[in-house]
N, C-alpha and C. Protein backbone atom coordinates (compact mmCIF):
# COMPACT_ATOMS: atom_id res chain seq x y z
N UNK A 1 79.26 64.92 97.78
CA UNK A 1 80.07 64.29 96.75
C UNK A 1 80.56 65.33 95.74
N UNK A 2 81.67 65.12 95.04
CA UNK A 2 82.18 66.51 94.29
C UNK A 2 82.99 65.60 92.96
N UNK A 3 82.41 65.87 91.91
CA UNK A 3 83.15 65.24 90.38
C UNK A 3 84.04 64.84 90.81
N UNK A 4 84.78 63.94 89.83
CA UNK A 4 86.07 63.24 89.94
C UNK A 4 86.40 64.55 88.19
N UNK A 5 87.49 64.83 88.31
CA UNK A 5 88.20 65.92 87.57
C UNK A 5 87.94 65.69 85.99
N UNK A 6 87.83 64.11 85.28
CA UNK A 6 86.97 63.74 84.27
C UNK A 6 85.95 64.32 84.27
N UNK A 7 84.85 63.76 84.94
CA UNK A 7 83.08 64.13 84.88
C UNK A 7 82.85 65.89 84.69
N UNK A 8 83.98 66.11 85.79
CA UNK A 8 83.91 67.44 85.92
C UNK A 8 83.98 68.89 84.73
N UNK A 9 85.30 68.02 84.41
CA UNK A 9 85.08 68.79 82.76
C UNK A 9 84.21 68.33 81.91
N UNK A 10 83.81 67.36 81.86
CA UNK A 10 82.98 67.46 80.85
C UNK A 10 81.50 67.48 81.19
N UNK A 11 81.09 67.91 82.24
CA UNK A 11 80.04 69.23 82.85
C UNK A 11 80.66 70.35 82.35
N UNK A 12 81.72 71.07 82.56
CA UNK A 12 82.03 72.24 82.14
C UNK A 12 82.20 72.41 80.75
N UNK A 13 82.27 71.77 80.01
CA UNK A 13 82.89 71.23 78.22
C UNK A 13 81.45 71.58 77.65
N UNK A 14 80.53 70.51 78.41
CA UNK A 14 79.28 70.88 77.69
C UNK A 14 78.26 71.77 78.20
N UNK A 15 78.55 72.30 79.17
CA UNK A 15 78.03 74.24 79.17
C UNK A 15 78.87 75.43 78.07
N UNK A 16 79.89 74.67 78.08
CA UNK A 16 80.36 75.53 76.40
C UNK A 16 79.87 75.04 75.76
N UNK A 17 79.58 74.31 75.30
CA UNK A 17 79.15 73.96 73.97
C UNK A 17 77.43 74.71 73.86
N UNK A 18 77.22 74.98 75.05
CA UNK A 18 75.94 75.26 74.76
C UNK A 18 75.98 76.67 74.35
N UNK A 19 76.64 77.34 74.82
CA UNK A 19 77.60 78.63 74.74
C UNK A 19 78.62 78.79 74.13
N UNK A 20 79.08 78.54 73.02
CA UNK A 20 79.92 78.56 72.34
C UNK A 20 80.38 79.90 71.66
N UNK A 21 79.89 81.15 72.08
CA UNK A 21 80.04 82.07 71.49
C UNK A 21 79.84 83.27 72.29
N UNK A 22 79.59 82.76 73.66
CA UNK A 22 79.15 84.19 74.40
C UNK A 22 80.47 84.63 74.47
N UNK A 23 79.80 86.00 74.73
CA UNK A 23 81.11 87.04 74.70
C UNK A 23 80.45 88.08 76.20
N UNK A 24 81.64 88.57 76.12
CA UNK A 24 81.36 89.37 77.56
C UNK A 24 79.94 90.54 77.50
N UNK A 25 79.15 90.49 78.49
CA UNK A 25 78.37 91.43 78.29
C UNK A 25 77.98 92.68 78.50
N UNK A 26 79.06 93.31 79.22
CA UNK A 26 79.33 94.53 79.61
C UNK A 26 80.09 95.56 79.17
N UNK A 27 79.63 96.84 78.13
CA UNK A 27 80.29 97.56 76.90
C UNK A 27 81.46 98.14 77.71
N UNK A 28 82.40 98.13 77.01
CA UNK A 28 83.51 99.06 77.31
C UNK A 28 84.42 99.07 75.90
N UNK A 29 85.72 100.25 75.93
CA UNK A 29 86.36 100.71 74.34
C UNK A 29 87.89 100.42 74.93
N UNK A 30 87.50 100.19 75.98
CA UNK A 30 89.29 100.35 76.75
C UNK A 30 89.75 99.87 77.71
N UNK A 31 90.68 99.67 78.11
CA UNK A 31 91.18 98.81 79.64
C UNK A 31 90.48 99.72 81.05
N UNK A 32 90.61 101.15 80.35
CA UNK A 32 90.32 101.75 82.05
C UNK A 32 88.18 101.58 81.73
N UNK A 33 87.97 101.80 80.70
CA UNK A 33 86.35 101.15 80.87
C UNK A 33 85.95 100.05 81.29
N UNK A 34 86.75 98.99 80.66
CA UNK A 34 86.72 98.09 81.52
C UNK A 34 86.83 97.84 82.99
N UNK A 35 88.05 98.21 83.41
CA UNK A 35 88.15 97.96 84.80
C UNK A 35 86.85 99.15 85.45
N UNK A 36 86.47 100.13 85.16
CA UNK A 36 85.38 101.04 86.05
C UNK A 36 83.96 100.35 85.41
N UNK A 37 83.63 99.47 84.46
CA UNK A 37 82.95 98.91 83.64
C UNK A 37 82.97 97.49 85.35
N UNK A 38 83.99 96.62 85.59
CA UNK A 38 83.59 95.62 86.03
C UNK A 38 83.74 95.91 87.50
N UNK A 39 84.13 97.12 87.77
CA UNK A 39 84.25 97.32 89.44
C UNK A 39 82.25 97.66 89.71
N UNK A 40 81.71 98.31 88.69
CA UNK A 40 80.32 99.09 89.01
C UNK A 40 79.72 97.68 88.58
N UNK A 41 79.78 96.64 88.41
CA UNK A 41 79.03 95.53 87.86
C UNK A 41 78.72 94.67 89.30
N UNK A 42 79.45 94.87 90.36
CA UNK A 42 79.44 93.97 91.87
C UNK A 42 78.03 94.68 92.30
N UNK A 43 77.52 93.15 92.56
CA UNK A 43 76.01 93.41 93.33
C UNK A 43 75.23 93.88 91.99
N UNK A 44 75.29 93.83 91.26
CA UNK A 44 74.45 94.81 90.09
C UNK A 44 74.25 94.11 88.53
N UNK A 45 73.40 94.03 87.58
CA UNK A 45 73.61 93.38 86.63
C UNK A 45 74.40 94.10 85.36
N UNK A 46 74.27 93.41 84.49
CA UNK A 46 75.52 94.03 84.10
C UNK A 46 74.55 95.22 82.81
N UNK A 47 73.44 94.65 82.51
CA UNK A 47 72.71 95.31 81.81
C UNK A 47 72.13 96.87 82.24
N UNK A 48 72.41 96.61 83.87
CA UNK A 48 71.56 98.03 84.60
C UNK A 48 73.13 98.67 84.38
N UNK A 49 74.55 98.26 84.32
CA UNK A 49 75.99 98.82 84.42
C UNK A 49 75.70 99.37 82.75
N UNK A 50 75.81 98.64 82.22
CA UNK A 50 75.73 99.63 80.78
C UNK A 50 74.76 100.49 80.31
N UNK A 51 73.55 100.18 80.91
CA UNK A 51 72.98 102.02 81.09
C UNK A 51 73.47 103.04 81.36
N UNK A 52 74.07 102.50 82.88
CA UNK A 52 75.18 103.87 83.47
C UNK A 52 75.84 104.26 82.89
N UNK A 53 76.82 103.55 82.00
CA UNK A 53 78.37 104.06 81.96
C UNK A 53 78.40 104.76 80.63
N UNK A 54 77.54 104.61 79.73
CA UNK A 54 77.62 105.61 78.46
C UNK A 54 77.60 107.42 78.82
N UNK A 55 76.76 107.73 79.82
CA UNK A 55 77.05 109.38 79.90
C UNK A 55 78.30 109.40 81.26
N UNK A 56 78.38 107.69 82.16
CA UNK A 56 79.65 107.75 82.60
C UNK A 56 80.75 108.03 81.85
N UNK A 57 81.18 107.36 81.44
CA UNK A 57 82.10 108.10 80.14
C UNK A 57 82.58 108.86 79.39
N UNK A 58 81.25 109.37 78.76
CA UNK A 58 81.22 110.55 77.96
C UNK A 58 81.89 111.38 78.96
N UNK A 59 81.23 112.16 80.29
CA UNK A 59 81.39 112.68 81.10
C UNK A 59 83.29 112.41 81.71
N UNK A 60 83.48 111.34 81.71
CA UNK A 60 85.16 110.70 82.54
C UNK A 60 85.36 109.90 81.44
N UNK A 61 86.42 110.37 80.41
CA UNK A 61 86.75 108.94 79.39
C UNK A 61 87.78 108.65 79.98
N UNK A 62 88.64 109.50 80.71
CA UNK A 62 90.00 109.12 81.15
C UNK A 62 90.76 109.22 82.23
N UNK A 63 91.51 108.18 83.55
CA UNK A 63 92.06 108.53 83.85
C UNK A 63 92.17 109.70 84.74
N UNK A 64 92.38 110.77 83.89
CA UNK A 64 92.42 112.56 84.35
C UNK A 64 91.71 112.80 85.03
N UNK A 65 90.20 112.74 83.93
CA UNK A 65 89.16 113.32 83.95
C UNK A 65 88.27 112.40 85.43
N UNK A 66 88.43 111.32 85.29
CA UNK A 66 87.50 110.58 86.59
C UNK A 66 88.54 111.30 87.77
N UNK A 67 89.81 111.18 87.80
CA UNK A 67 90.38 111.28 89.30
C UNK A 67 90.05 113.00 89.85
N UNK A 68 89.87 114.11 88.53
CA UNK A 68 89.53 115.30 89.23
C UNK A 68 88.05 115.34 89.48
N UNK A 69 87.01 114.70 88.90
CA UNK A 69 86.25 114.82 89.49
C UNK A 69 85.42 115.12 90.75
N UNK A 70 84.32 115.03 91.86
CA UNK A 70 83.97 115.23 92.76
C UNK A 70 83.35 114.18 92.64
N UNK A 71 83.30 113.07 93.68
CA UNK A 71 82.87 111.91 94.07
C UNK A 71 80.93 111.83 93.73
N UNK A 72 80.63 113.37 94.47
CA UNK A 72 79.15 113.55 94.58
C UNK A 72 78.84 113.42 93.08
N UNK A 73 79.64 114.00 91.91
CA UNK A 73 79.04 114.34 90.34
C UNK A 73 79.37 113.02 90.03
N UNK A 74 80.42 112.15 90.02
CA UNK A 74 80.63 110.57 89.91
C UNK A 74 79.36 109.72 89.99
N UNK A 75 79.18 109.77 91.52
CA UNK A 75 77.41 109.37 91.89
C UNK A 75 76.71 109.40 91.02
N UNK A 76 76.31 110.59 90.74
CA UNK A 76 75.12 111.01 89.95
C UNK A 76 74.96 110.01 88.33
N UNK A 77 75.87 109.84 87.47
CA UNK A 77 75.75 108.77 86.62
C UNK A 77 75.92 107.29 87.05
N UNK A 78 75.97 107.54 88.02
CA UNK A 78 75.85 105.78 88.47
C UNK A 78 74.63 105.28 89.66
N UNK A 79 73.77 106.69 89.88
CA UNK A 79 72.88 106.22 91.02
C UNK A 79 71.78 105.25 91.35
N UNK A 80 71.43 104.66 90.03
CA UNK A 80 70.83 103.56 89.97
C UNK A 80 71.21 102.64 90.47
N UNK A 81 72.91 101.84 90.36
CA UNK A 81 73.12 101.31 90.91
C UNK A 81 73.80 100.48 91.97
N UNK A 82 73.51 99.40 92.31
CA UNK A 82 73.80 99.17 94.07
C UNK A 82 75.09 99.78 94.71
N UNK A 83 75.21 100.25 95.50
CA UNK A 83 76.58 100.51 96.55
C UNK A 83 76.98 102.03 95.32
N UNK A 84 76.16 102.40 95.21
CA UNK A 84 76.84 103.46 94.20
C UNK A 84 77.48 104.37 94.46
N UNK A 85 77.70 104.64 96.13
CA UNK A 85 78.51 106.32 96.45
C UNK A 85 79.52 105.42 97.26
N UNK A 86 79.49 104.23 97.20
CA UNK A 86 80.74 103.22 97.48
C UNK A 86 81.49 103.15 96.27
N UNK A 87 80.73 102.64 95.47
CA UNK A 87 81.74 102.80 93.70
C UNK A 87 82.10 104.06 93.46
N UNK A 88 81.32 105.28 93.49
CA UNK A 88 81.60 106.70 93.26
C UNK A 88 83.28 106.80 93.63
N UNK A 89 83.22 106.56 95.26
CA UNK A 89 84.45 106.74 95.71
C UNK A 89 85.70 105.88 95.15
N UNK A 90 85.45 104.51 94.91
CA UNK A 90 86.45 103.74 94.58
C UNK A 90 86.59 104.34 92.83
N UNK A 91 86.17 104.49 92.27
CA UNK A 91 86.02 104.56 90.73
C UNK A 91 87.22 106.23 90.45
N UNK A 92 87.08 107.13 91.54
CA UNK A 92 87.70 108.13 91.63
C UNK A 92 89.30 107.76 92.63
N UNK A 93 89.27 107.35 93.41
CA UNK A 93 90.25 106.63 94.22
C UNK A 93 91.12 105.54 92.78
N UNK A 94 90.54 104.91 92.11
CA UNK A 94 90.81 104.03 91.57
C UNK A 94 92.03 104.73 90.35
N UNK A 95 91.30 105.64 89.93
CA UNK A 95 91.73 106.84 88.84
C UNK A 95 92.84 107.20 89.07
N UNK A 96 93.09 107.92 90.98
CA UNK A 96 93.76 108.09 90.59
C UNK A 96 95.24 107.74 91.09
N UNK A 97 94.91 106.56 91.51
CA UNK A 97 95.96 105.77 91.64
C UNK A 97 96.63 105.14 90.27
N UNK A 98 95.81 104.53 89.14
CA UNK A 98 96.28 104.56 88.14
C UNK A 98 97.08 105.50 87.33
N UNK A 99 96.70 106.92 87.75
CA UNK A 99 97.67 108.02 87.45
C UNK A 99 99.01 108.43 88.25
N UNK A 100 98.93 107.83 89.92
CA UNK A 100 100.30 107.80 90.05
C UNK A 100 101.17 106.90 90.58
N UNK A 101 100.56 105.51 90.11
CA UNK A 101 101.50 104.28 90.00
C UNK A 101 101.95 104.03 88.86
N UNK A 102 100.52 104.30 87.75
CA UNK A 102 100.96 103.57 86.32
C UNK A 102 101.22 104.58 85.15
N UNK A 103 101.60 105.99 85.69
CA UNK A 103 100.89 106.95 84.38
C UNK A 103 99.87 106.83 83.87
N UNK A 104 98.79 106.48 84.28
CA UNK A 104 97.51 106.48 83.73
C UNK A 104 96.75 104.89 82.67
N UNK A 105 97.96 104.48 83.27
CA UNK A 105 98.14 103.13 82.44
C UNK A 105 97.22 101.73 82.83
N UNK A 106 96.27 101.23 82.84
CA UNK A 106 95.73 99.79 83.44
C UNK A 106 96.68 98.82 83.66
N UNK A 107 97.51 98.40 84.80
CA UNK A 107 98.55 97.40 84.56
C UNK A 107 98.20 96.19 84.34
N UNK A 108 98.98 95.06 84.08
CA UNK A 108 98.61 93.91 83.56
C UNK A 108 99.01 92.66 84.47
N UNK A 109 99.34 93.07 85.86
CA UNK A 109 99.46 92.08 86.60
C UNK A 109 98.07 92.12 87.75
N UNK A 110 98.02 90.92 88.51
CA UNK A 110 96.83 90.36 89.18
C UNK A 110 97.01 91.65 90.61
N UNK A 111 98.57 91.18 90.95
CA UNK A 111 99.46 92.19 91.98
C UNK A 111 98.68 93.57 91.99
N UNK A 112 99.38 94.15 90.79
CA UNK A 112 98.78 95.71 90.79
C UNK A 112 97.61 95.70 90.42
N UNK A 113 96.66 95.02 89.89
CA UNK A 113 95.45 95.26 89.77
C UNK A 113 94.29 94.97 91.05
N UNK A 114 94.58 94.28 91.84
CA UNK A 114 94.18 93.99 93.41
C UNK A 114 94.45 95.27 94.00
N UNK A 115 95.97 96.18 93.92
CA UNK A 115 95.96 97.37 94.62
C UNK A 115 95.35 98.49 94.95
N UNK A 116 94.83 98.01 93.57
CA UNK A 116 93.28 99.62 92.95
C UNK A 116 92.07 99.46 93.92
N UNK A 117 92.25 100.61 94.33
CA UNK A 117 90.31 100.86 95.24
C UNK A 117 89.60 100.25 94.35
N UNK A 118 88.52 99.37 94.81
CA UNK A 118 87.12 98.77 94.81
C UNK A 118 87.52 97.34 93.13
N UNK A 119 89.18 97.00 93.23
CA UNK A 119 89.27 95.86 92.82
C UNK A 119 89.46 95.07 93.15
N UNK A 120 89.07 93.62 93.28
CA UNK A 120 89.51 92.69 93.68
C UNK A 120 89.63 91.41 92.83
N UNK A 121 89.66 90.39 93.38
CA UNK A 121 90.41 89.08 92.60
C UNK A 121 89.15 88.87 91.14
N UNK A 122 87.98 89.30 91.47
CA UNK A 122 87.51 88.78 90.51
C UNK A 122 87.48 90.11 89.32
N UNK A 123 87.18 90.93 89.82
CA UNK A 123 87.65 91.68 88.80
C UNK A 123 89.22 91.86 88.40
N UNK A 124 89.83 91.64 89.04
CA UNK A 124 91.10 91.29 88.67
C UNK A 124 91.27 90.38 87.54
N UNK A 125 90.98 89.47 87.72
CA UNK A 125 90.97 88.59 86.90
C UNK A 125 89.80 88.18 85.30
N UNK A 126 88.72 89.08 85.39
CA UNK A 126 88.30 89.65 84.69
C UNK A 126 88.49 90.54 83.73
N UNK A 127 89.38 91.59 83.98
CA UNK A 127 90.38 92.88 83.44
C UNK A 127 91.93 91.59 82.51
N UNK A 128 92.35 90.94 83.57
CA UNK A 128 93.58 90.13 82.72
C UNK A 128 93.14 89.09 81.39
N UNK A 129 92.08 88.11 81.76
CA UNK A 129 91.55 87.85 80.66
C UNK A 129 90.83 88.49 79.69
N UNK A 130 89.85 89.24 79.70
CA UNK A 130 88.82 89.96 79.02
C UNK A 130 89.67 91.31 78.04
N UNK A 131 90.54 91.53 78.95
CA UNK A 131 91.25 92.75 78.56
C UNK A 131 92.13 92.50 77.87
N UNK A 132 93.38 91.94 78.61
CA UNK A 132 94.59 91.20 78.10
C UNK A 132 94.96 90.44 77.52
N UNK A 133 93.89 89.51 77.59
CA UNK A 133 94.32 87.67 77.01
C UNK A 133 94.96 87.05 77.45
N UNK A 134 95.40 86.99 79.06
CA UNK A 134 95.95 86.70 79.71
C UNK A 134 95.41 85.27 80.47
N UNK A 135 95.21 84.22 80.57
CA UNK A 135 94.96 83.33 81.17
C UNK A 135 94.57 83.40 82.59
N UNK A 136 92.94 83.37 83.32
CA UNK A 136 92.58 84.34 84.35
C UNK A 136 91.39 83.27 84.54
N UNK A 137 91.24 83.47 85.58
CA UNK A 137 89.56 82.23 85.67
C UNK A 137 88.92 83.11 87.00
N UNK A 138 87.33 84.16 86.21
CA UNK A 138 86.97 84.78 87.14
C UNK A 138 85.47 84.42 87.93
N UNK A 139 85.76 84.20 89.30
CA UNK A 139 84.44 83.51 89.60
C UNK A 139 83.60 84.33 90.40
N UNK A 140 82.75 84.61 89.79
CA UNK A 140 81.18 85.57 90.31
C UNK A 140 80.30 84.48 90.83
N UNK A 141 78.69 85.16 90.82
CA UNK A 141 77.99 84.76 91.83
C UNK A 141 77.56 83.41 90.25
N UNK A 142 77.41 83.20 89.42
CA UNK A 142 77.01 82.53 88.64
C UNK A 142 78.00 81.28 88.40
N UNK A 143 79.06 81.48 88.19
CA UNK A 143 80.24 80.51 88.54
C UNK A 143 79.68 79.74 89.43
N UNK A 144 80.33 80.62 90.99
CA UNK A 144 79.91 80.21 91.64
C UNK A 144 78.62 78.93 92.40
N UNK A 145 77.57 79.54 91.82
CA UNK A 145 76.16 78.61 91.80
C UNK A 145 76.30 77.53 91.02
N UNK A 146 76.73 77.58 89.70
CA UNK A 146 76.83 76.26 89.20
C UNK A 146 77.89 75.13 89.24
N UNK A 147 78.73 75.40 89.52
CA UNK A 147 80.07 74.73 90.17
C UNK A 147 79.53 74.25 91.55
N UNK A 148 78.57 74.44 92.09
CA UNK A 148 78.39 74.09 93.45
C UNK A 148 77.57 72.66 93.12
N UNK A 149 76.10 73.29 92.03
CA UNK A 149 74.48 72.46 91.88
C UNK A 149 75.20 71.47 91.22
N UNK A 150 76.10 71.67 90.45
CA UNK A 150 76.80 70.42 89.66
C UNK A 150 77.86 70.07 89.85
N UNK A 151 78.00 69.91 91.51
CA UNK A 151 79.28 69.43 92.25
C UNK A 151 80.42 69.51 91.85
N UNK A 152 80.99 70.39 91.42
CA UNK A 152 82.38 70.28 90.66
C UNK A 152 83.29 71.11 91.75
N UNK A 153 82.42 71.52 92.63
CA UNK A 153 83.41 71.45 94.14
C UNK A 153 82.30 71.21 95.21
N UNK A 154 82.89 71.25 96.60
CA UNK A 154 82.17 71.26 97.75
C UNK A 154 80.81 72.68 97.82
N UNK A 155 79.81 72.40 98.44
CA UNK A 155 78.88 73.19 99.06
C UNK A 155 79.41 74.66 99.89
N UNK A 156 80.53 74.20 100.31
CA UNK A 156 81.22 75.33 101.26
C UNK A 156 82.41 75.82 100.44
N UNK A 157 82.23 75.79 99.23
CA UNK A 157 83.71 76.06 99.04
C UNK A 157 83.71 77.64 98.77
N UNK A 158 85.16 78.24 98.71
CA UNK A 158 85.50 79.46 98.59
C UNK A 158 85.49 79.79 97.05
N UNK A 159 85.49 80.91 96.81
CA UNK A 159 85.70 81.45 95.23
C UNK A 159 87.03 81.02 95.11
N UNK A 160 87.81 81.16 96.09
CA UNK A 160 89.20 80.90 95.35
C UNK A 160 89.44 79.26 94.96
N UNK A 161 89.14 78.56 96.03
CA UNK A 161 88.78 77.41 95.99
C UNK A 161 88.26 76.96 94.54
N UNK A 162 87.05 77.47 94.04
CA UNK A 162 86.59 77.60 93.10
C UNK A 162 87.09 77.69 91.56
N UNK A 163 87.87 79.13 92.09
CA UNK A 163 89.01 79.16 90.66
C UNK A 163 90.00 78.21 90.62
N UNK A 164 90.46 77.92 92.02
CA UNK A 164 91.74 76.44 91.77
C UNK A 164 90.91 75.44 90.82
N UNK A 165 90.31 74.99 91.76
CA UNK A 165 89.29 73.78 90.89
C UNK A 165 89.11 73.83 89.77
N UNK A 166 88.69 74.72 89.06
CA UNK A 166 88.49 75.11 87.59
C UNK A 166 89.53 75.18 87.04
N UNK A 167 90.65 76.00 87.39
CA UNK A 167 91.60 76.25 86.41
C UNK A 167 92.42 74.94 86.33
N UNK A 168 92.17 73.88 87.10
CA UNK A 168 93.10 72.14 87.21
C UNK A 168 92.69 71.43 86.69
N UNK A 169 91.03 71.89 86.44
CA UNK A 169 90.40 70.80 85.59
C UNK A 169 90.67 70.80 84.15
N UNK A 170 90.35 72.46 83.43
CA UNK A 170 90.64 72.73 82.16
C UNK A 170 91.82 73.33 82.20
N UNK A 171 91.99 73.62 80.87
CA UNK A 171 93.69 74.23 80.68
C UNK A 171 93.68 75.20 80.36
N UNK A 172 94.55 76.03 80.21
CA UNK A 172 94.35 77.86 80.71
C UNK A 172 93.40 78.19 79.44
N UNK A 173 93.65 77.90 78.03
CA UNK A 173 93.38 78.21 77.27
C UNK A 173 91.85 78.48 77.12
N UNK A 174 91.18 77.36 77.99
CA UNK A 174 89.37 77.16 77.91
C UNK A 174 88.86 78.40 79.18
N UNK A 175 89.83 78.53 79.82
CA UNK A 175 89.44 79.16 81.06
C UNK A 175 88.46 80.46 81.03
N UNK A 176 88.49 81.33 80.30
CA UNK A 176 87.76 82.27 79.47
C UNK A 176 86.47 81.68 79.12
N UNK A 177 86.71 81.16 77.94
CA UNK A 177 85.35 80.52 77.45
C UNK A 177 84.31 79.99 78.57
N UNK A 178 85.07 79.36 79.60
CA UNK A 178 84.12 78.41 80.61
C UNK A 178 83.59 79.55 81.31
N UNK A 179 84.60 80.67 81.33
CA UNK A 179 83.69 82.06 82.83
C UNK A 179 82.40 82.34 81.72
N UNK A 180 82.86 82.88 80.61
CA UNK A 180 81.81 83.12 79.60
C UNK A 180 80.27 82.70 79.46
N UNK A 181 81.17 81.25 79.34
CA UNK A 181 79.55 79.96 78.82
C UNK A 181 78.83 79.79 80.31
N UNK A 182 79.58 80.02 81.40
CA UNK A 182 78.78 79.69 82.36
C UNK A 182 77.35 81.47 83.22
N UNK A 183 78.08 82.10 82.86
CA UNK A 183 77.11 83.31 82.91
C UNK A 183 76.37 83.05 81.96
N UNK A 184 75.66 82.95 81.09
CA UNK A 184 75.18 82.72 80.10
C UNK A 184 74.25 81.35 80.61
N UNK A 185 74.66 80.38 81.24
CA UNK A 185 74.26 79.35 81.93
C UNK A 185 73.40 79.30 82.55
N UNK A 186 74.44 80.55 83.75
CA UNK A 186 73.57 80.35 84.87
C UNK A 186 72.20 81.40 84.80
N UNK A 187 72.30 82.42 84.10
CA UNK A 187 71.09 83.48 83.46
C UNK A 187 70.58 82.66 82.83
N UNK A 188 70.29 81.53 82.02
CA UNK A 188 69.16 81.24 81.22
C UNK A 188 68.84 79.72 81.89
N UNK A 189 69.54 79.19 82.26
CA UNK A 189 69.46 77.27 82.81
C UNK A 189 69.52 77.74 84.27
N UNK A 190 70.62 77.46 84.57
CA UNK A 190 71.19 76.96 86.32
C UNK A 190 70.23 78.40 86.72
N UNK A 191 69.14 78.77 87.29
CA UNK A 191 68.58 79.73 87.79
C UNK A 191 68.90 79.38 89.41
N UNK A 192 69.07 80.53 90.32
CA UNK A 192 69.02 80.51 91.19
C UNK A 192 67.91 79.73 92.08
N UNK A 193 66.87 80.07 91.80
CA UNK A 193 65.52 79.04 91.79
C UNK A 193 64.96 78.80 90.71
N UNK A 194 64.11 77.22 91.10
CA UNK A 194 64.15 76.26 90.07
C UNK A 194 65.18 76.29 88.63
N UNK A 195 66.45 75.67 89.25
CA UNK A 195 66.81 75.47 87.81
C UNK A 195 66.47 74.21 86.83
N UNK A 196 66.85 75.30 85.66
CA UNK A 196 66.54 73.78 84.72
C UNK A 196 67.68 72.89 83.79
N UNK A 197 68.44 72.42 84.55
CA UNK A 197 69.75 71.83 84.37
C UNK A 197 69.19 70.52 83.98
N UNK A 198 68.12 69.70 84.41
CA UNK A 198 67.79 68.85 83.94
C UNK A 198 66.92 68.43 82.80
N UNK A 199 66.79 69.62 82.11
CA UNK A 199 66.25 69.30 80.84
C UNK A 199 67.38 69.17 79.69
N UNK A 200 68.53 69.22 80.35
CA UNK A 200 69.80 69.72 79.56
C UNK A 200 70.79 67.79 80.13
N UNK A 201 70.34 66.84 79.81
CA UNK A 201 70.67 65.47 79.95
C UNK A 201 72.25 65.21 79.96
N UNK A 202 72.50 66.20 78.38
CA UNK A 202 74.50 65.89 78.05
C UNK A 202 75.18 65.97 79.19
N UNK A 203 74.79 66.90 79.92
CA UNK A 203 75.66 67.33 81.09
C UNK A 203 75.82 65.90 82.05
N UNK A 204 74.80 65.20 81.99
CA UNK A 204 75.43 64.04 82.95
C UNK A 204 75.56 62.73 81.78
N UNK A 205 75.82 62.68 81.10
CA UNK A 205 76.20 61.44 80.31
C UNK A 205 77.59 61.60 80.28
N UNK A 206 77.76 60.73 81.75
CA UNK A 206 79.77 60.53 81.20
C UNK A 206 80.13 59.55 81.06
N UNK A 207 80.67 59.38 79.98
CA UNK A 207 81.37 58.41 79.89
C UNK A 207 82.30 57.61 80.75
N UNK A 208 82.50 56.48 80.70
CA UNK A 208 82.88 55.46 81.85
C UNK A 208 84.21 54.95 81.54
């Protein structure tokens, strides 16, 4: 069974509310931190990513500096975590394609931001909202899980699937807030095992 598009938001309405203030949790000063900020975050938490990326940085603030690098010295500030001489490569690949598509520029479409080594839709769409303010609905593994336990789509459904669903239910404007409130969600309530969604009642009082 899967919400009727009412119930549905207001499951999603009142996981904001419980969250009414989260903000993204992964440090970055800039669009290109960001995007090497949410490409090193796949498979990985985001707390073990901002360990890394402060002498990442220091070391590559820009552009330039990441694409001349050597993949192997890349590694080395990121070896903690997962797929890391996979990110090494994309994070340098990534660089420096931004230097000769965009002048060094983070672009602001979904298009060119999919083109970049080791980005894809969700960081894509992560980078347009978070970055831009662009109206973007990005679905990770936490999305994901709770949109499922609280039927607001099918068991089988796809991420993209996922983001349709979401972004039809609410209106672009909440779309942010809901990726937000629901990481935040699914880390402290919706746990992967035993969650505790049911100590949390509002969520199913819908109105008729």
């Amino acid at each position: 069974m899967v919400l009727s598009k009412k119930k549905a938001r207001h499951v999603i309405e009142e996981i904001i509310a419980l969250f009414p203030d989260a903000q993204p949790s992964l440090d970055f000063r800039n669009h290109f931190e960001l995007v090497c900020a949410v490409l090193l975050s796949a498979q990985t938490t985001d707390a073990a990513v901002n360990k890394a990326t402060p002498g990442l940085f220091a070391a590559y603030p820009t552009p330039q500096a990441m694409a001349a690098a050597d993949v192997a010295d890349i590694a080395r500030y990121i070896s903690r975590l997962g797929l890391y001489r996979n990110k090494a490569k994309f994070l340098k690949e990534c660089a420096q394609q931004l230097l000769d598509r965009h002048d060094g520029v983070v672009p602001q479409t979904r298009e060119e931001l999919e083109a970049l080594s080791g980005v894809g839709r969700k960081t894509a769409n992560v980078v347009l909202s978070v970055g831009f303010g662009i109206p973007a609905f990005a679905v990770d593994t936490h999305v994901s899980r709770i949109c499922k336990h609280h039927q607001i789509v099918k068991q089988s459904a796809t991420p993209l699937e996922i983001e349709k669903r979401v972004m039809d239910i609410l209106p672009p404007e909440r779309w942010l807030a809901a990726h937000q409130a629901m990481i935040y969600f699914g880390r402290a309530i919706c746990h992967p095992k035993n969650p505790e969604c049911d100590q949390y009642p509002q969520l199913y009082q819908f109105e008729e």
